[in-house]
C-alpha atoms as a PDB file:
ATOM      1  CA  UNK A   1     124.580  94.759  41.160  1.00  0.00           C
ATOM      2  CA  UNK A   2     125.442  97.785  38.653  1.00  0.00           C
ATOM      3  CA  UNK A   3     128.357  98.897  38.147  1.00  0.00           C
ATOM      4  CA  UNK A   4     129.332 102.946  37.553  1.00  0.00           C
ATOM      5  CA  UNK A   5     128.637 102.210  34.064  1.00  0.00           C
ATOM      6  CA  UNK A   6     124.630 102.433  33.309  1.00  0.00           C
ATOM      7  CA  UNK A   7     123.765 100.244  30.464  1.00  0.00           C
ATOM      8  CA  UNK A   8     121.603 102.157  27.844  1.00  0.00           C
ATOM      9  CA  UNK A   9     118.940  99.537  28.379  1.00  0.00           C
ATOM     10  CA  UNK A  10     118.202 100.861  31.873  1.00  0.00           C
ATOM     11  CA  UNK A  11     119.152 104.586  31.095  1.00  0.00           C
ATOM     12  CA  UNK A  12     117.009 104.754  27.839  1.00  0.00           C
ATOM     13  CA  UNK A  13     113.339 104.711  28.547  1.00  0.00           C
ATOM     14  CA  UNK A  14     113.917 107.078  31.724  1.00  0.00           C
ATOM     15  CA  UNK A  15     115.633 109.300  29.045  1.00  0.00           C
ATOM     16  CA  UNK A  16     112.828 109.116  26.503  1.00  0.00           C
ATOM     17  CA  UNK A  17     110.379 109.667  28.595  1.00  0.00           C
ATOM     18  CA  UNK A  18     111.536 113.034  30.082  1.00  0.00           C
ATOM     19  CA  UNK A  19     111.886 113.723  26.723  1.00  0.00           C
ATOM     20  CA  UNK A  20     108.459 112.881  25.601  1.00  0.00           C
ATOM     21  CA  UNK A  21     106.894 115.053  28.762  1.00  0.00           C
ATOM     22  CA  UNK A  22     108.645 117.901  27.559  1.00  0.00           C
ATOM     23  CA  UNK A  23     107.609 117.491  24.076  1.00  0.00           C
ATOM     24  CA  UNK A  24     103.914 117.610  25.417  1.00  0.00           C
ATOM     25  CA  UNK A  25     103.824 120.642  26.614  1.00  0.00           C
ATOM     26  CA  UNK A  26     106.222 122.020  23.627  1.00  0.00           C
ATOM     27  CA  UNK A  27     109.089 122.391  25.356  1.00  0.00           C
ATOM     28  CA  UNK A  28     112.555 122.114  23.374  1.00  0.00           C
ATOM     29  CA  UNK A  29     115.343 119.247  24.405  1.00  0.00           C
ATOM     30  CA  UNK A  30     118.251 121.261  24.097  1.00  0.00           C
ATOM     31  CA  UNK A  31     120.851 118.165  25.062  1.00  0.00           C
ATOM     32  CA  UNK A  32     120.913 115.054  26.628  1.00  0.00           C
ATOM     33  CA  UNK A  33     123.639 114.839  29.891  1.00  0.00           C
ATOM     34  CA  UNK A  34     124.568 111.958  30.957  1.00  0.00           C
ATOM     35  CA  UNK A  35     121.534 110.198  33.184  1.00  0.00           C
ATOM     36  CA  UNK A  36     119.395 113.487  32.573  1.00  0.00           C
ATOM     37  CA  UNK A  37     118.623 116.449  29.888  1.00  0.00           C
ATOM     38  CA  UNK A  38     118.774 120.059  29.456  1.00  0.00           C
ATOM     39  CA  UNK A  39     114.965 121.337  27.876  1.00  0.00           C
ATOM     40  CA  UNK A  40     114.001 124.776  26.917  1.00  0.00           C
ATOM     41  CA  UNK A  41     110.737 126.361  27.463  1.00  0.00           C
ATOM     42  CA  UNK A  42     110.154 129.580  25.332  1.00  0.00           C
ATOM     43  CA  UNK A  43     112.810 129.568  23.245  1.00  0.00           C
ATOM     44  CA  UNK A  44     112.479 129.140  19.727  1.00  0.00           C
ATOM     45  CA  UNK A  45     108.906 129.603  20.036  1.00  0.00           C
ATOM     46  CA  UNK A  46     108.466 132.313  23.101  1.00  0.00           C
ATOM     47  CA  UNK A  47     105.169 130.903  25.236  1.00  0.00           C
ATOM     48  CA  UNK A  48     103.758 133.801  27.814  1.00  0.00           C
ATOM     49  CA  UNK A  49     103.367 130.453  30.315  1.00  0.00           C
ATOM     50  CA  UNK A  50     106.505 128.720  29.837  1.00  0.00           C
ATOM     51  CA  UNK A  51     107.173 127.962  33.912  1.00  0.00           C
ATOM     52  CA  UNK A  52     103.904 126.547  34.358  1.00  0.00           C
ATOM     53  CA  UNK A  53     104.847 124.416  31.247  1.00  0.00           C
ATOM     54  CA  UNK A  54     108.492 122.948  32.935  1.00  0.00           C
ATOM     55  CA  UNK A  55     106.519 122.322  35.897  1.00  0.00           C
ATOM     56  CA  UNK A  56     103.693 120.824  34.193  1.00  0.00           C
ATOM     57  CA  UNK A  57     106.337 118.647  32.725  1.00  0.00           C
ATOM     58  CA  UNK A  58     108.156 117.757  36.322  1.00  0.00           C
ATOM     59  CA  UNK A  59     104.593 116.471  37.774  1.00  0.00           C
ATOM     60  CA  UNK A  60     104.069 114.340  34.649  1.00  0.00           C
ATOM     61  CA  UNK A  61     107.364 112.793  34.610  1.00  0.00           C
ATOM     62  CA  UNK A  62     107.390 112.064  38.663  1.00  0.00           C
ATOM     63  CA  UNK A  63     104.711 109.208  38.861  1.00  0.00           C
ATOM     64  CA  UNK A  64     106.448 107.884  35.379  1.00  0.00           C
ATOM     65  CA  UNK A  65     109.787 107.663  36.886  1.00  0.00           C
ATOM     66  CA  UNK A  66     108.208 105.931  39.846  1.00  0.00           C
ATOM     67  CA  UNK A  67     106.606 103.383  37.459  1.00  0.00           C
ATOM     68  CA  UNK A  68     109.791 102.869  35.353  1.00  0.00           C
ATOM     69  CA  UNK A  69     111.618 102.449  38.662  1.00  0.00           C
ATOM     70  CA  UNK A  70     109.385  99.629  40.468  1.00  0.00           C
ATOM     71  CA  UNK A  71     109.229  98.193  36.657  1.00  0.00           C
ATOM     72  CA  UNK A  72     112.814  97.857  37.128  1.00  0.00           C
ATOM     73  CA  UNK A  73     113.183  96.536  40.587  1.00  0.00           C
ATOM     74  CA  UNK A  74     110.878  93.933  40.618  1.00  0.00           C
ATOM     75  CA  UNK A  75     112.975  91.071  39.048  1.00  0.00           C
ATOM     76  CA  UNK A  76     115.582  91.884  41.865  1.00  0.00           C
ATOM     77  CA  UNK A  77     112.496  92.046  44.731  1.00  0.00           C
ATOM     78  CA  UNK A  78     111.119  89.159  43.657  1.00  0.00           C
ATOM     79  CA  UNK A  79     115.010  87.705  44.013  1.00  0.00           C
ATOM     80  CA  UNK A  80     115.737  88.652  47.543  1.00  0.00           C
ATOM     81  CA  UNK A  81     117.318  91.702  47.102  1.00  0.00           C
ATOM     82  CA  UNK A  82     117.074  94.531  49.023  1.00  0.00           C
ATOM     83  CA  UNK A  83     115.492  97.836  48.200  1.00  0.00           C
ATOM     84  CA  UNK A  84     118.398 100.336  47.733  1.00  0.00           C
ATOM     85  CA  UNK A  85     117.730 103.462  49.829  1.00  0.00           C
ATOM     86  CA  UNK A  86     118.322 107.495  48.709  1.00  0.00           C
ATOM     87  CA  UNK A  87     120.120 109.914  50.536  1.00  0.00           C
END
């Protein structure tokens, strides 16, 4: 079970790769908060389609998360343990 303290291990590739989607689409990583980060589109370089960008950006990184998840949970699966539930 984790405790309220993430280890970077876990935290780390879900970091760099919402970090890496925004880079794609040119997007700026203004800071990194906690289990999440802040990113900039248009600003420094103003782009006439920055929202389509950040959204471009949230449907690249959903199926990713998903994959980084179930990479994650399938030691503990495979162990018995049950599938923790959201909301």
């Amino acid at each position: 079970m984790y405790t309220a303290v993430i280890p970077l291990p876990i935290l780390d590739p879900a970091i760099r790769m919402m970090m890496d989607a925004v880079h794609r689409f040119e997007g700026t990583v203004n800071q990194v908060l906690g289990d999440g980060i802040m990113a900039l589109f248009g600003a420094p370089i103003a782009h006439e389609d920055h929202a389509p960008r950040q959204s471009n950006v949230d449907l690249v990184s959903l199926p990713q998360g998903e994959h980084l998840s179930l990479q994650r949970m399938s030691p503990l699966l495979t162990e018995g343990h049950k599938v923790p539930s959201m909301g």
